[in-house]
PDB file of N, CA and C in Angstrom:
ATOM      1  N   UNK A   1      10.520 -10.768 -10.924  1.00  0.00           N
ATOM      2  CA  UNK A   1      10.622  -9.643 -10.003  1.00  0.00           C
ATOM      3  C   UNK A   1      11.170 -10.165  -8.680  1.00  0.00           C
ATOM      4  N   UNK A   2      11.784  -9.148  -8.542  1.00  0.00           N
ATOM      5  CA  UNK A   2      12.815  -9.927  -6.988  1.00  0.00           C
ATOM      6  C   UNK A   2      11.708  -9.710  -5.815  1.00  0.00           C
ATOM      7  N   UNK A   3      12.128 -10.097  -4.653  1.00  0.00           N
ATOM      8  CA  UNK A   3      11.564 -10.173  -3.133  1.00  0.00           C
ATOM      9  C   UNK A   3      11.268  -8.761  -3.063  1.00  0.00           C
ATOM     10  N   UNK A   4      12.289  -8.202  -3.443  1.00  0.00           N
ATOM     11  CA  UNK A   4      12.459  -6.732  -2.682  1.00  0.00           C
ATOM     12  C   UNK A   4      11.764  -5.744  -3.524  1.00  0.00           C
ATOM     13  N   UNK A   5      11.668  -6.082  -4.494  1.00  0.00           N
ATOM     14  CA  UNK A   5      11.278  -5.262  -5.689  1.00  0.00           C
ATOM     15  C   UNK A   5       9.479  -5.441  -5.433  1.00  0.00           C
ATOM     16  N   UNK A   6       8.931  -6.677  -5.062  1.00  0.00           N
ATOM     17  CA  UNK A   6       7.540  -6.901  -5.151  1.00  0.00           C
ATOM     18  C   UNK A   6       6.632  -6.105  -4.123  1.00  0.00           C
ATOM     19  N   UNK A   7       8.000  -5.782  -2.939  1.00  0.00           N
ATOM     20  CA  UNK A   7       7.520  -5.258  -1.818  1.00  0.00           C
ATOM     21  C   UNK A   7       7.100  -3.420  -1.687  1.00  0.00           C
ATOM     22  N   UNK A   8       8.654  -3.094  -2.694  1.00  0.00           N
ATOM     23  CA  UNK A   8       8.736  -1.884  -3.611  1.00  0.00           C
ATOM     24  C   UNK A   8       7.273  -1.591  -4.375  1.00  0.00           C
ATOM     25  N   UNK A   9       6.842  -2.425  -4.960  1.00  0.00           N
ATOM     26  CA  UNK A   9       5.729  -2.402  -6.388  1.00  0.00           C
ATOM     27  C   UNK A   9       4.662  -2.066  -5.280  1.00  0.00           C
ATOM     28  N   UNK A  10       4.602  -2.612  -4.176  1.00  0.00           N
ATOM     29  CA  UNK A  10       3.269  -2.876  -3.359  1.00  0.00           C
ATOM     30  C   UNK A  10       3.119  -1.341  -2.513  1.00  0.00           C
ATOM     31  N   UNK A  11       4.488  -0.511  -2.127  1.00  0.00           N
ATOM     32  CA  UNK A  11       4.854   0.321  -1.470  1.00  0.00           C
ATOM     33  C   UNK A  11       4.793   1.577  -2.679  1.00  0.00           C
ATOM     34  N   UNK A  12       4.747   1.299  -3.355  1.00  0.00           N
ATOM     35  CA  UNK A  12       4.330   2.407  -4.382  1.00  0.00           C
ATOM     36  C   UNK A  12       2.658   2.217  -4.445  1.00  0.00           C
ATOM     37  N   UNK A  13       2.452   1.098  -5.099  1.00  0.00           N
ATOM     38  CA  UNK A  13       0.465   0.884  -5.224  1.00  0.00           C
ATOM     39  C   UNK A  13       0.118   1.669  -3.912  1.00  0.00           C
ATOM     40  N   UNK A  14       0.255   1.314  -3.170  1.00  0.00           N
ATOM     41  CA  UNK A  14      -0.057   2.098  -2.117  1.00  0.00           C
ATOM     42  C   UNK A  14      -0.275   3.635  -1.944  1.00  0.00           C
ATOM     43  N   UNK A  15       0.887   4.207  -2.651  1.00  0.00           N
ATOM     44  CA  UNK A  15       0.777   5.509  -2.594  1.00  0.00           C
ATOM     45  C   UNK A  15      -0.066   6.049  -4.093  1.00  0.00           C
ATOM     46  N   UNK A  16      -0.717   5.335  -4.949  1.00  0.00           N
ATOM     47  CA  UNK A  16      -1.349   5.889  -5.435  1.00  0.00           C
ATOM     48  C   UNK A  16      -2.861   5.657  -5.324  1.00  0.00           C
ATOM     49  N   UNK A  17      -3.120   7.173  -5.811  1.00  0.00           N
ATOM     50  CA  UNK A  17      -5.019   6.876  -4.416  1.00  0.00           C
ATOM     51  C   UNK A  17      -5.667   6.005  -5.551  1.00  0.00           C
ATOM     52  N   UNK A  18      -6.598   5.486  -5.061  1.00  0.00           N
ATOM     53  CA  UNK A  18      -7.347   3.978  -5.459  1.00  0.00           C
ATOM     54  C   UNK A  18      -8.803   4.410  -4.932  1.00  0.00           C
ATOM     55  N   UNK A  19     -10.169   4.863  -5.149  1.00  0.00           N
ATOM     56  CA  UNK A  19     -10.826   5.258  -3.958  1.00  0.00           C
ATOM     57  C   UNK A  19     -11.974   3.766  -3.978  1.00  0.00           C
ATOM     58  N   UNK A  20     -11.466   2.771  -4.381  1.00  0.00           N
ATOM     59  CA  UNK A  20     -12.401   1.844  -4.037  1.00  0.00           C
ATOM     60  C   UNK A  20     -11.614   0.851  -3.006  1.00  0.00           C
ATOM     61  N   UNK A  21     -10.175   0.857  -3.320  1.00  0.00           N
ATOM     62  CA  UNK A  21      -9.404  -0.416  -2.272  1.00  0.00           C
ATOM     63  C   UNK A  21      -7.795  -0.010  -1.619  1.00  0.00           C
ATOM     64  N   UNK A  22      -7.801  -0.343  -0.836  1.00  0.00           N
ATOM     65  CA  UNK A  22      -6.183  -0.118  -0.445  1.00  0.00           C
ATOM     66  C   UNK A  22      -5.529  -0.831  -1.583  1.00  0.00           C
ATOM     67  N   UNK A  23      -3.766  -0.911  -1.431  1.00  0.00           N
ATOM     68  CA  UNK A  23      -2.879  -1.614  -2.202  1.00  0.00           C
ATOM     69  C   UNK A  23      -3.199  -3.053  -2.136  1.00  0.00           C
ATOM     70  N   UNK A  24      -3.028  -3.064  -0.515  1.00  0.00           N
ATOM     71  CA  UNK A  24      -3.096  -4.547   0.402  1.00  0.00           C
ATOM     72  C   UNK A  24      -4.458  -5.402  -0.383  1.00  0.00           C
ATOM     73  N   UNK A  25      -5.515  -4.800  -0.458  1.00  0.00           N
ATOM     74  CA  UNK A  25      -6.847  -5.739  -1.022  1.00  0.00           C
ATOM     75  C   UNK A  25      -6.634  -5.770  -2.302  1.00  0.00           C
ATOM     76  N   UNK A  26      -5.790  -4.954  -3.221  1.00  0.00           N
ATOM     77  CA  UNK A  26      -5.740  -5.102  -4.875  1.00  0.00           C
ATOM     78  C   UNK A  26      -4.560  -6.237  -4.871  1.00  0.00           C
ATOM     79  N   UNK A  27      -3.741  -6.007  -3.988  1.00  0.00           N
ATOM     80  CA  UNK A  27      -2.154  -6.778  -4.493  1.00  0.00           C
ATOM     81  C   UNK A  27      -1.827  -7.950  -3.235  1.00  0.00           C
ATOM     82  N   UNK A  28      -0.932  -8.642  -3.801  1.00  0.00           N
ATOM     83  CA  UNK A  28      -0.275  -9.603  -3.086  1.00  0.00           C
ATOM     84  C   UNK A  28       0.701  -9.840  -3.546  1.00  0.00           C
ATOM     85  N   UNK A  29       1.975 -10.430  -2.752  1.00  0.00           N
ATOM     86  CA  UNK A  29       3.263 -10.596  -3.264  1.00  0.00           C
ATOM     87  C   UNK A  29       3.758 -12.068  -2.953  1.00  0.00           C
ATOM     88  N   UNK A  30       4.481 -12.759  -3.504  1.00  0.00           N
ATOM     89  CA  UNK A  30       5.039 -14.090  -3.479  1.00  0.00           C
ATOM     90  C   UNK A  30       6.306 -13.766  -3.304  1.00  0.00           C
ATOM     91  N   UNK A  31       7.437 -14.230  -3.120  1.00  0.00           N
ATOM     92  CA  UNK A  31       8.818 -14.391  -3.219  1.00  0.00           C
ATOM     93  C   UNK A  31       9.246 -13.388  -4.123  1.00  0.00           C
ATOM     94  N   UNK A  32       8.450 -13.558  -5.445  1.00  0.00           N
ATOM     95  CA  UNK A  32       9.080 -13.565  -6.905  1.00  0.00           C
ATOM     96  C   UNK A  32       8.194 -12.792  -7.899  1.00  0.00           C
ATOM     97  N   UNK A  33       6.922 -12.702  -7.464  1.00  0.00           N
ATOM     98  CA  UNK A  33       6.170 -12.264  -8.106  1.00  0.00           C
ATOM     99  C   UNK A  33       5.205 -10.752  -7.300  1.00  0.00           C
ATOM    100  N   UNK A  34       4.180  -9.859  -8.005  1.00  0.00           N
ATOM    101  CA  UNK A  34       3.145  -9.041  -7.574  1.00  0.00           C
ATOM    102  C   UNK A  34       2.653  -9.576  -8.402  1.00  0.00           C
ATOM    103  N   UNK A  35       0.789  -9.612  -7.401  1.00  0.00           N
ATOM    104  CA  UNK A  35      -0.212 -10.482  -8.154  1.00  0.00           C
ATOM    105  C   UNK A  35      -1.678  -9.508  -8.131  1.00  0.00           C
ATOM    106  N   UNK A  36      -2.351  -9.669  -8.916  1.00  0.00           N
ATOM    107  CA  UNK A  36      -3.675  -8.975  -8.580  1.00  0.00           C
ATOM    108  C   UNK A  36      -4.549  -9.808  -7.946  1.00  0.00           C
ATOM    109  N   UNK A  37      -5.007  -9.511  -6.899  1.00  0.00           N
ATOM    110  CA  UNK A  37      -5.983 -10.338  -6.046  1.00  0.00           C
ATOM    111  C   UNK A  37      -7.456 -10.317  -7.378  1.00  0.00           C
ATOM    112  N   UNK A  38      -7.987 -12.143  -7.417  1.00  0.00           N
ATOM    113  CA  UNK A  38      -8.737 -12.113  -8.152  1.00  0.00           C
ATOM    114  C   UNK A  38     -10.377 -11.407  -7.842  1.00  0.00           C
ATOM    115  N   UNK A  39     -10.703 -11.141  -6.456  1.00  0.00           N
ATOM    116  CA  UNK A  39     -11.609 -10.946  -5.911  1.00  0.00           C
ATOM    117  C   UNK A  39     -11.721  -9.139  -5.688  1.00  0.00           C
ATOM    118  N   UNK A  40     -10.322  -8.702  -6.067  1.00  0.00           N
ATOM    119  CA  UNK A  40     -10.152  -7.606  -5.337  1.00  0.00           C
ATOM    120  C   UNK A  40     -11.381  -6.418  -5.927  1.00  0.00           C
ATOM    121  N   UNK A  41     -11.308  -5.288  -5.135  1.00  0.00           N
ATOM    122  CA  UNK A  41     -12.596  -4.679  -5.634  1.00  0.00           C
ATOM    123  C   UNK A  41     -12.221  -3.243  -6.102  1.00  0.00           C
ATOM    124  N   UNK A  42     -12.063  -3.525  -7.551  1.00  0.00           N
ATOM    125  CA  UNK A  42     -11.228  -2.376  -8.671  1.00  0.00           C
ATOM    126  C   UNK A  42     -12.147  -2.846  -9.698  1.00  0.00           C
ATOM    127  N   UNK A  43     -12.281  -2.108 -10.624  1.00  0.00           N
ATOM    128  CA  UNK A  43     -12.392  -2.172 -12.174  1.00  0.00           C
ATOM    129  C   UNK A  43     -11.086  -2.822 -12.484  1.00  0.00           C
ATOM    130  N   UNK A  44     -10.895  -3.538 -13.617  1.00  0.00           N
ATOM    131  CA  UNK A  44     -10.466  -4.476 -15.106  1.00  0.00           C
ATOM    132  C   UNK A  44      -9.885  -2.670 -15.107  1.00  0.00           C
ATOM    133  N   UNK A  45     -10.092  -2.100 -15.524  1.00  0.00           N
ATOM    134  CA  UNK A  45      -9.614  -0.802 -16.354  1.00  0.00           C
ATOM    135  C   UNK A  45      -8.417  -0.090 -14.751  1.00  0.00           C
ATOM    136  N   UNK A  46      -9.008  -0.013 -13.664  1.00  0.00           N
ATOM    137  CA  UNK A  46      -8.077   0.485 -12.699  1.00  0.00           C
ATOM    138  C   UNK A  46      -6.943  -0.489 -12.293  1.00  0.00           C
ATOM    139  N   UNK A  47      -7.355  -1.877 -12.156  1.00  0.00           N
ATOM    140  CA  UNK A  47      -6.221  -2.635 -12.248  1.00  0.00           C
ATOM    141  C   UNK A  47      -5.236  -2.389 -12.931  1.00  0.00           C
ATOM    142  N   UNK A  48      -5.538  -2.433 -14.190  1.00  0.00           N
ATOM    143  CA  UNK A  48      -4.393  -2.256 -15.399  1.00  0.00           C
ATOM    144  C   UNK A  48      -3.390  -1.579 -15.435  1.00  0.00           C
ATOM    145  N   UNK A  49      -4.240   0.250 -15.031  1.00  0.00           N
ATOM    146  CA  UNK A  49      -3.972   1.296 -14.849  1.00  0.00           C
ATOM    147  C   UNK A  49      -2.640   1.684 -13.697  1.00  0.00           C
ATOM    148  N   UNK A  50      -3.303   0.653 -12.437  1.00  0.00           N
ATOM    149  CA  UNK A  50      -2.093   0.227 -11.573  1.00  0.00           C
ATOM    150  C   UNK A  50      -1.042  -0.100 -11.383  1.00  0.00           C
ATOM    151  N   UNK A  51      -1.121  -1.609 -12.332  1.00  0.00           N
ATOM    152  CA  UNK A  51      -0.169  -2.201 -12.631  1.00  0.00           C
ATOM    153  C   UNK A  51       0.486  -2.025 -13.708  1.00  0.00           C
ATOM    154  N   UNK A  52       0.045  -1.392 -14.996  1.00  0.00           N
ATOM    155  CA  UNK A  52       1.279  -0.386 -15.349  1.00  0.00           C
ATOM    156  C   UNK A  52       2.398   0.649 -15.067  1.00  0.00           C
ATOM    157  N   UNK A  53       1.331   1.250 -13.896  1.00  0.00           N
ATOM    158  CA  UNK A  53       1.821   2.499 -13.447  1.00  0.00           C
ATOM    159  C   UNK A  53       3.495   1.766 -12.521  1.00  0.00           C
ATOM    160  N   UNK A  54       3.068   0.752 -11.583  1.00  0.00           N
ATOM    161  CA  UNK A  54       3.793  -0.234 -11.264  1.00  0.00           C
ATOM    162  C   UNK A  54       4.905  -0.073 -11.553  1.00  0.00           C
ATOM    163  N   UNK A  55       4.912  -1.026 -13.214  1.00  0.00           N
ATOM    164  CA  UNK A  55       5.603  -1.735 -14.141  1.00  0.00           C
ATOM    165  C   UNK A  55       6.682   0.037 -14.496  1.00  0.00           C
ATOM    166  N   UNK A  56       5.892   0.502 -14.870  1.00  0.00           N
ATOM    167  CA  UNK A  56       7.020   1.257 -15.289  1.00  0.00           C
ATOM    168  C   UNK A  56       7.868   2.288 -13.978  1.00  0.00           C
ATOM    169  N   UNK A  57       7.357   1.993 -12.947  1.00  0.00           N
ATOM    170  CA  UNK A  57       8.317   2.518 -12.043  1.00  0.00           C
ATOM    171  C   UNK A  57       8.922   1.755 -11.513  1.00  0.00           C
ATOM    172  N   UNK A  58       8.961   0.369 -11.349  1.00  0.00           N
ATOM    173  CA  UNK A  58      10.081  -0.726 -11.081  1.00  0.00           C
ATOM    174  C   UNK A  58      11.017  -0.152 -12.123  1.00  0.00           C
ATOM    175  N   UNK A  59      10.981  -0.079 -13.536  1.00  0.00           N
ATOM    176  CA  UNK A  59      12.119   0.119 -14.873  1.00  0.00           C
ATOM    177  C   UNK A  59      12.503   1.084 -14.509  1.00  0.00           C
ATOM    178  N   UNK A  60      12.063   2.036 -13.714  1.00  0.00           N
ATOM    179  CA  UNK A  60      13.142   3.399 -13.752  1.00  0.00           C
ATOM    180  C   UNK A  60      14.043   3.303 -12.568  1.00  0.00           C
TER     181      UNK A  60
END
């Protein structure tokens, strides 16, 4: 995933409501990558949910 694209992924998480954490406390971005913060405070099941949702709006 490019620079710009991770920042994209993070700028979308964001806009979808989360009611336990912002984007910023679920996600983090590297150069190259979006990461799930290991500490962050989501369910295993809302993470997922996220980062699919993510995944398939980077592809479109």
């Amino acid at each position: 995933m490019e620079y710009k694209d991770a920042h994209r992924a993070i700028d979308i998480a964001e806009k979808i409501k989360n009611p336990c954490a912002s984007a910023q406390s679920v996600f983090y971005c590297t150069q190259s990558e979006v990461y799930l913060k290991q500490d962050a405070q989501v369910s295993i099941n809302d993470s997922e949910k996220i980062l699919e949702i993510v995944s398939k709006l980077l592809k479109n």
